[in-house]
N, C-alpha and C. Protein backbone atom coordinates (compact mmCIF):
# COMPACT_ATOMS: atom_id res chain seq x y z
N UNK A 1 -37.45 -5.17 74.86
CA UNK A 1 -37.26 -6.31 75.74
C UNK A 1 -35.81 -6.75 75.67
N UNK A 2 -35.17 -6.87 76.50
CA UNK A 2 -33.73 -7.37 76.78
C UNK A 2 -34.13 -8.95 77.42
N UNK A 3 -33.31 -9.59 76.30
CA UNK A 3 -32.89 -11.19 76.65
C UNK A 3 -31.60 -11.42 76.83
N UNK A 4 -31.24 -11.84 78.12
CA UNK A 4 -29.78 -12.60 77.98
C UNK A 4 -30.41 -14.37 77.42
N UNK A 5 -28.96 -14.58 77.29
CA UNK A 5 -29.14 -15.74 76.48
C UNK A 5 -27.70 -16.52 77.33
N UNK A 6 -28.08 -17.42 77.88
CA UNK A 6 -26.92 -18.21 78.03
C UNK A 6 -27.14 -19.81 77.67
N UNK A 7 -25.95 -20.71 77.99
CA UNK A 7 -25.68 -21.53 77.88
C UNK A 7 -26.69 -22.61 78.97
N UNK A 8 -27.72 -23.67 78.71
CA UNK A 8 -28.10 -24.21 80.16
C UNK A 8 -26.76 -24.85 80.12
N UNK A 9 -26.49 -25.73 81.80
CA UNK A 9 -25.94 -26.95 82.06
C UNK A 9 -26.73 -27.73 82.70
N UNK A 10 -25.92 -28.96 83.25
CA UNK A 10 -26.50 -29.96 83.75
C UNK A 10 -27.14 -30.36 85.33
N UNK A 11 -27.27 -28.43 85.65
CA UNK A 11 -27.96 -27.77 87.11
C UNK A 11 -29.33 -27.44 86.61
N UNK A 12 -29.41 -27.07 84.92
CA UNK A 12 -30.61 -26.68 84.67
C UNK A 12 -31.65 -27.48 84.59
N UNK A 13 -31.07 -29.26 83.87
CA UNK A 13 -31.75 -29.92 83.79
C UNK A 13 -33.18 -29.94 83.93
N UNK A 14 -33.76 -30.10 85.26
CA UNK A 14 -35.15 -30.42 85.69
C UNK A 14 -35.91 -29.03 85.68
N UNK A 15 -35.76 -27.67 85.41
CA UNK A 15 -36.27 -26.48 85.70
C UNK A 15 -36.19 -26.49 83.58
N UNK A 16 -35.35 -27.00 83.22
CA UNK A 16 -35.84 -27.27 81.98
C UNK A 16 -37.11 -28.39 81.06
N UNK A 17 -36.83 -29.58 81.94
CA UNK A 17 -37.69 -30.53 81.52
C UNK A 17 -39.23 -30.02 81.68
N UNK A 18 -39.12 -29.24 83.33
CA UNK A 18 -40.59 -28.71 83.73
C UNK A 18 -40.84 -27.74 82.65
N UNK A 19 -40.33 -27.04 82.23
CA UNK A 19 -40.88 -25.76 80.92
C UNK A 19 -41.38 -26.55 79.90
N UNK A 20 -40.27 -27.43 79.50
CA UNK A 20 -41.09 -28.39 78.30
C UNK A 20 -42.46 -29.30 78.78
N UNK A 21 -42.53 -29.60 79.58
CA UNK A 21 -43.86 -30.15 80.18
C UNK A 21 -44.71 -29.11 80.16
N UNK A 22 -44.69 -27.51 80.45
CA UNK A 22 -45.37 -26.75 80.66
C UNK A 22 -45.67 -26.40 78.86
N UNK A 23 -45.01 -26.03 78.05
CA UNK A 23 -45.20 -26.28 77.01
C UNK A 23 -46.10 -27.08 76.10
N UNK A 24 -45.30 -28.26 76.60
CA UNK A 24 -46.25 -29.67 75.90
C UNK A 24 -47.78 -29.18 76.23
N UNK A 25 -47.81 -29.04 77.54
CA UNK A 25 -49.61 -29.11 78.01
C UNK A 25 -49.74 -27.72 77.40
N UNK A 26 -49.66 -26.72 77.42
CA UNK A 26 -49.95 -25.91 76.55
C UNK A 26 -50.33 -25.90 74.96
N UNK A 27 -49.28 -26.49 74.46
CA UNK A 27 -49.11 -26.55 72.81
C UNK A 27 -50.72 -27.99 72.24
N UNK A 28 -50.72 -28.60 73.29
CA UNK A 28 -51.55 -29.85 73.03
C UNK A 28 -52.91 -29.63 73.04
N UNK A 29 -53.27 -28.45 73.92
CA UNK A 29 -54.48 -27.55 73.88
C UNK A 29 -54.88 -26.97 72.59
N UNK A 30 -53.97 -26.40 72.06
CA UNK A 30 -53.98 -25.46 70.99
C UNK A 30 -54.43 -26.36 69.54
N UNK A 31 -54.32 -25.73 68.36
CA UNK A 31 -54.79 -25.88 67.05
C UNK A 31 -53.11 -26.55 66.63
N UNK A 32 -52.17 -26.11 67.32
CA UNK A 32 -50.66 -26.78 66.74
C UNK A 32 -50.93 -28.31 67.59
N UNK A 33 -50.68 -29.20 66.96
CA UNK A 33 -50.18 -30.37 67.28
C UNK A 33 -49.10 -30.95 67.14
N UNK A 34 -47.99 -30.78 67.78
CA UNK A 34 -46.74 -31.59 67.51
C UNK A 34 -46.76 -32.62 67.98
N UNK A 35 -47.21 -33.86 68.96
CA UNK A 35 -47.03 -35.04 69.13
C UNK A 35 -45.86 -35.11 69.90
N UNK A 36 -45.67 -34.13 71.14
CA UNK A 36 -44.33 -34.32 71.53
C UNK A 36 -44.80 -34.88 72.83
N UNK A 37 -44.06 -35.90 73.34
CA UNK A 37 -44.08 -36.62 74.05
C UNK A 37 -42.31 -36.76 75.36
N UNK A 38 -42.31 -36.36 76.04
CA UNK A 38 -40.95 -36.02 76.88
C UNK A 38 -40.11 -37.56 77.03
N UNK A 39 -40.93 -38.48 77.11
CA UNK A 39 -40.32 -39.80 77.15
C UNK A 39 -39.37 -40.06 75.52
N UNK A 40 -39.78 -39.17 74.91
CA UNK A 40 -39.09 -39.46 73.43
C UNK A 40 -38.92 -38.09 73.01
N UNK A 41 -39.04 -37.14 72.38
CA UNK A 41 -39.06 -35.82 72.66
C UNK A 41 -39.66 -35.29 72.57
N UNK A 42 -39.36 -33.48 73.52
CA UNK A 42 -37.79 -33.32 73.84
C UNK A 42 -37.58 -34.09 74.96
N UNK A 43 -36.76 -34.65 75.15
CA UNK A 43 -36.15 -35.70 76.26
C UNK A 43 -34.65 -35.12 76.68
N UNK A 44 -34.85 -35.38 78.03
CA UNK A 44 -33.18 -34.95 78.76
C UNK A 44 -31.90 -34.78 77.98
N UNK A 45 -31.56 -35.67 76.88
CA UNK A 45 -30.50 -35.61 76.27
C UNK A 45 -30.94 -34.61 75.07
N UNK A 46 -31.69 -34.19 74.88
CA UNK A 46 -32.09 -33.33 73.84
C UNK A 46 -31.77 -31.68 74.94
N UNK A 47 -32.52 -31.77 75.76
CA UNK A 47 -32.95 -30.42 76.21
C UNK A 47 -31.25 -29.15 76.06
N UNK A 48 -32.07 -28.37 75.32
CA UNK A 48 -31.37 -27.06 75.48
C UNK A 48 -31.33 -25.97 75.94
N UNK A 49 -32.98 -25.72 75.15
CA UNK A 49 -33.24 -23.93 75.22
C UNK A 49 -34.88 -23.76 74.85
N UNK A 50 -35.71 -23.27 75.39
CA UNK A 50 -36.91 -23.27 75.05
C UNK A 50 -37.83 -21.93 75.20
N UNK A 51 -38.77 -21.71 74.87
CA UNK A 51 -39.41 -20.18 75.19
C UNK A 51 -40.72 -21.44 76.55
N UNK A 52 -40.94 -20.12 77.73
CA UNK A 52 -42.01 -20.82 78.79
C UNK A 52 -42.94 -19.83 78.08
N UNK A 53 -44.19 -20.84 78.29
CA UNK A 53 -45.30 -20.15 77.99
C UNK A 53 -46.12 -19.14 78.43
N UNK A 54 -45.35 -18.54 79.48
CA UNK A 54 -46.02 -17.45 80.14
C UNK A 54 -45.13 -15.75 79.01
N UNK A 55 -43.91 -16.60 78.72
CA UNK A 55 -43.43 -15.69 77.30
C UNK A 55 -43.50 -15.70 76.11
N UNK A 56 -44.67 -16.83 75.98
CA UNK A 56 -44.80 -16.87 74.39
C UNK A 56 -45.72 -15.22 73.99
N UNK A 57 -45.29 -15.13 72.73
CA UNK A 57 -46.29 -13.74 72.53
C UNK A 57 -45.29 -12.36 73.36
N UNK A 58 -44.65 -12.45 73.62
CA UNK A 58 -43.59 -11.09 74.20
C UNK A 58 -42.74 -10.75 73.58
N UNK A 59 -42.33 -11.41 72.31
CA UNK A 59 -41.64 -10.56 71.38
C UNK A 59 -40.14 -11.84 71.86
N UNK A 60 -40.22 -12.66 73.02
CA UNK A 60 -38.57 -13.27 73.24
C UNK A 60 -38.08 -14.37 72.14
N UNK A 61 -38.97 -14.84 71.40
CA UNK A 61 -38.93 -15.81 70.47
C UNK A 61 -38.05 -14.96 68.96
N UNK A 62 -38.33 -13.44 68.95
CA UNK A 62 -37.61 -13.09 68.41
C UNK A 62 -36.02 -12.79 68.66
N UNK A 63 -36.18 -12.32 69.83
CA UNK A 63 -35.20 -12.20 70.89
C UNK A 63 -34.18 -13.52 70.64
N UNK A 64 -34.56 -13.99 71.12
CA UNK A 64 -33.61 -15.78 71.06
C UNK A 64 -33.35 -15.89 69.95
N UNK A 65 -34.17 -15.67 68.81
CA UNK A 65 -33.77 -16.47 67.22
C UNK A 65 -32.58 -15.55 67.03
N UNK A 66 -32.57 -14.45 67.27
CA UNK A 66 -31.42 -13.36 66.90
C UNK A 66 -30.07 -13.33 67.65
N UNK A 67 -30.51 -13.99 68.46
CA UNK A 67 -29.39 -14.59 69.75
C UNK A 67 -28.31 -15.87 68.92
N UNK A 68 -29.20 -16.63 68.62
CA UNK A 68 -29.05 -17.96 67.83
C UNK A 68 -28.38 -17.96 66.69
N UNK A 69 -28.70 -16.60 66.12
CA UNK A 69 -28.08 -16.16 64.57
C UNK A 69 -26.78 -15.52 65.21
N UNK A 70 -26.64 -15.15 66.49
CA UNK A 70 -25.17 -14.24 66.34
C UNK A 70 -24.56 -15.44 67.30
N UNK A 71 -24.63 -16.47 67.45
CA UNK A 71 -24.06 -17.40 67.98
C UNK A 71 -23.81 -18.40 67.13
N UNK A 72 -24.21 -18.17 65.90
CA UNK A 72 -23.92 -19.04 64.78
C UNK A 72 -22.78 -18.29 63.82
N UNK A 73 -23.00 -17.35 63.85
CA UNK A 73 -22.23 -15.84 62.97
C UNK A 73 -20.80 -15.77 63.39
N UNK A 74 -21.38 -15.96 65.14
CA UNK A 74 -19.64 -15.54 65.45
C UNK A 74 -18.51 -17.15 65.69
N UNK A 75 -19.51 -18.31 65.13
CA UNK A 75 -18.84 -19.07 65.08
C UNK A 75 -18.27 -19.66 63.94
N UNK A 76 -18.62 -18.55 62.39
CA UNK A 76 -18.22 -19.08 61.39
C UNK A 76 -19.54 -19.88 60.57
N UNK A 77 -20.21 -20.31 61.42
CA UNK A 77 -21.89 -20.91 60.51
C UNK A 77 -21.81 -19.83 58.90
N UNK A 78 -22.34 -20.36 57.91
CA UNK A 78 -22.48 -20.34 57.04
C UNK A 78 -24.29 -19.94 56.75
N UNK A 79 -24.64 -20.42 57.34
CA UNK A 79 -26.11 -20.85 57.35
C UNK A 79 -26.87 -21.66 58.68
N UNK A 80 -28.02 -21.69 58.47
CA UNK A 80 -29.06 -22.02 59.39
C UNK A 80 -30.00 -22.69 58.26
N UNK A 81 -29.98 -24.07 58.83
CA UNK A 81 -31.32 -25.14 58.25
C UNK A 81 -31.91 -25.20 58.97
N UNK A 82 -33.39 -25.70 59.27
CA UNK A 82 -33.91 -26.04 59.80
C UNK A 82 -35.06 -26.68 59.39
N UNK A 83 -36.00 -27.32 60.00
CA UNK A 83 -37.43 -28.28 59.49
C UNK A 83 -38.55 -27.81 60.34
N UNK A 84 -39.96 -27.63 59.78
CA UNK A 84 -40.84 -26.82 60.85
C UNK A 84 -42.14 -28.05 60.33
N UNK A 85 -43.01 -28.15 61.29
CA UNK A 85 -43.80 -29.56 60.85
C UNK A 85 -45.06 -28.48 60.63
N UNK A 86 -45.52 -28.96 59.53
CA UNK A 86 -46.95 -28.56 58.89
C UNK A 86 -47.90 -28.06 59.82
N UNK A 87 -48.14 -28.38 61.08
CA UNK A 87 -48.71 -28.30 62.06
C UNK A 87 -48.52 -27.09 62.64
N UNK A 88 -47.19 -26.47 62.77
CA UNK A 88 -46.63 -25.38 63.48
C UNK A 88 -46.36 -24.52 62.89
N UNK A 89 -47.79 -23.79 62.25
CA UNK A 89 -47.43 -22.43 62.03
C UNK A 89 -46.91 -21.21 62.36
N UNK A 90 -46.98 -21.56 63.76
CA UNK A 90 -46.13 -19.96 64.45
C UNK A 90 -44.86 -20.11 64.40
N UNK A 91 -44.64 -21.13 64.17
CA UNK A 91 -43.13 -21.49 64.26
C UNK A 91 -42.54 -20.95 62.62
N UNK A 92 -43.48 -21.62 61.78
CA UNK A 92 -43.43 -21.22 60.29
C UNK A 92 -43.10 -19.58 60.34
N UNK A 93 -44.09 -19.03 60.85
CA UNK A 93 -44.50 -17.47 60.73
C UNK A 93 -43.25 -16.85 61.21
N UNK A 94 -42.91 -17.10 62.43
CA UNK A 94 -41.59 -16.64 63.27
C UNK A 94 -40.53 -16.71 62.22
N UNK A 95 -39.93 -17.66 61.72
CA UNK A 95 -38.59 -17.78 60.71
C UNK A 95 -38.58 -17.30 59.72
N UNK A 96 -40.02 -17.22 59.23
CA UNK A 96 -39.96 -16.75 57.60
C UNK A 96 -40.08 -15.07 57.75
N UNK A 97 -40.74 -14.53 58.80
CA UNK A 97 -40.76 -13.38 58.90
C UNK A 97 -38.82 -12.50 59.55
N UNK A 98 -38.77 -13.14 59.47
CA UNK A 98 -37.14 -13.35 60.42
C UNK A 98 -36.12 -13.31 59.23
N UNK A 99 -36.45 -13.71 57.89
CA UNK A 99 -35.45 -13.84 56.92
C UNK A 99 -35.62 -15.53 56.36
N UNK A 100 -35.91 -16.32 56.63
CA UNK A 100 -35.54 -17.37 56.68
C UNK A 100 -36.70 -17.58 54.93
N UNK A 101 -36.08 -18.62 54.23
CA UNK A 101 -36.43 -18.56 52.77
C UNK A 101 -36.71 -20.45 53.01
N UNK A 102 -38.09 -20.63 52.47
CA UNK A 102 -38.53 -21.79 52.21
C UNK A 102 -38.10 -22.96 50.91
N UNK A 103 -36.84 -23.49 51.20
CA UNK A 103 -36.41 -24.79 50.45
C UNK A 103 -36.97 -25.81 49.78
N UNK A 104 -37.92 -25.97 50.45
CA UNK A 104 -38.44 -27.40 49.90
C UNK A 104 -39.85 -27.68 51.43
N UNK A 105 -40.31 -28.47 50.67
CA UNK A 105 -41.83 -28.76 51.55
C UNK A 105 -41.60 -30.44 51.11
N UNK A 106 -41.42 -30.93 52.32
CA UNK A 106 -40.90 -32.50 52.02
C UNK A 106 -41.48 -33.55 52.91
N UNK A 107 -42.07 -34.94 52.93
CA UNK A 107 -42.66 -35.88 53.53
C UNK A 107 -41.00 -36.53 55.06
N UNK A 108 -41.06 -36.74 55.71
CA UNK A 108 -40.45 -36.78 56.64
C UNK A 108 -41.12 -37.92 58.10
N UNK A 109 -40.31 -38.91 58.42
CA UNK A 109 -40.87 -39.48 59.31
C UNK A 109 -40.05 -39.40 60.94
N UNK A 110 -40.79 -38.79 61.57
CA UNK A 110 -40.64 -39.27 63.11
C UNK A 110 -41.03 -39.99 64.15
N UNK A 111 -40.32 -40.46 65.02
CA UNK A 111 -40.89 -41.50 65.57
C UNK A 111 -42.45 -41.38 66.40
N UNK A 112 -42.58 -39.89 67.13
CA UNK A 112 -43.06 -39.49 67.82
C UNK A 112 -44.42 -38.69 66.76
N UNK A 113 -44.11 -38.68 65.77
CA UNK A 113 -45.59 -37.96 64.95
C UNK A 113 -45.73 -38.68 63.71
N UNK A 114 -44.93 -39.59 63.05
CA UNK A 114 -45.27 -40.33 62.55
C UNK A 114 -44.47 -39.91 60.99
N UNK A 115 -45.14 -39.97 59.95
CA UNK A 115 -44.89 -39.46 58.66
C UNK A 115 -45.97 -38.58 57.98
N UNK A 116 -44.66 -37.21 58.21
CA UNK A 116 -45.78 -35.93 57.79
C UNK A 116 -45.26 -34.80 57.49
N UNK A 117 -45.53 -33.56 56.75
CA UNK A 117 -44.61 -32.89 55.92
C UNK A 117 -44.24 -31.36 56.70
N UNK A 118 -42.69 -31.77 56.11
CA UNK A 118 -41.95 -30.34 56.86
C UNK A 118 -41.49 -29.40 56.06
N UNK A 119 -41.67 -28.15 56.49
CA UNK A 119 -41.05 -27.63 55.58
C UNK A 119 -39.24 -27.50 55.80
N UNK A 120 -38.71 -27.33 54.89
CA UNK A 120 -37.50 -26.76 54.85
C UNK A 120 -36.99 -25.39 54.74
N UNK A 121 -36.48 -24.78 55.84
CA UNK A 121 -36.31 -23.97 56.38
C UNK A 121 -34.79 -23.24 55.75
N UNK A 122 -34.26 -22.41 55.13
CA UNK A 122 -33.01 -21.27 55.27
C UNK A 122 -32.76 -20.07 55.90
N UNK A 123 -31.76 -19.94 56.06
CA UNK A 123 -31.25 -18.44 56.77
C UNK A 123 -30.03 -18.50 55.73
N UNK A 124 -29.67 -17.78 55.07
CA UNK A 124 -27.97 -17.29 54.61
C UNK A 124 -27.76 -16.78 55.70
N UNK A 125 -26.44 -16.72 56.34
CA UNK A 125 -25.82 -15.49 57.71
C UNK A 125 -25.22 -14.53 56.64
């Protein structure tokens, strides 16, 4: 599978918000519960980059993370942190199978899910 990977801008906006809506109603079905809510997040000033759910399961989630790592690599990044909520195992599964080494498993509050435990996420580059 070939992914380009670019940059959104501020043309992508609404063809982005709709994926995360398409998402949300997707993910809210499922056994993952994130509590994401678009009025708070992901919300417009957040939006970046997302997998649509008609590509989840195609292998692009690997695609992108590897995208992400050489866009961090060629900028000098050191590393990759990240936080994955108890809830979101595929998300868990994806990083750790990817390289990524588990830090710490820590209590954490958000506005939008409340107070509940994430793990802590590494990559060395």
């Amino acid at each position: 599978m070939s992914i380009k990977m670019e940059f959104a801008n501020s043309n992508d906006i609404k063809e982005i918000m709709d994926l995360y809506e398409r998402v949300i109603e997707k993910v809210n079905t499922s056994s993952v519960r994130l509590g994401w809510n678009t009025d708070i997040y992901p919300n417009i000033a957040f939006v970046s980059e997302a997998v649509s759910p008609d590509k989840q399961g195609s292998q692009a989630s690997y695609a992108m993370l590897k995208g992400i790592e050489d866009i961090c690599r060629n900028r000098g990044d050191m590393a990759i942190h990240l936080d994955v909520i108890d809830t979101n195992i595929p998300a868990y599964k994806l990083y750790t199978r990817n390289g990524y080494k588990e830090a710490d498993c820590i209590k954490m509050y958000y506005e939008v899910v409340g107070t509940r435990d994430f793990w802590m996420l590494e990559r060395v580059l």
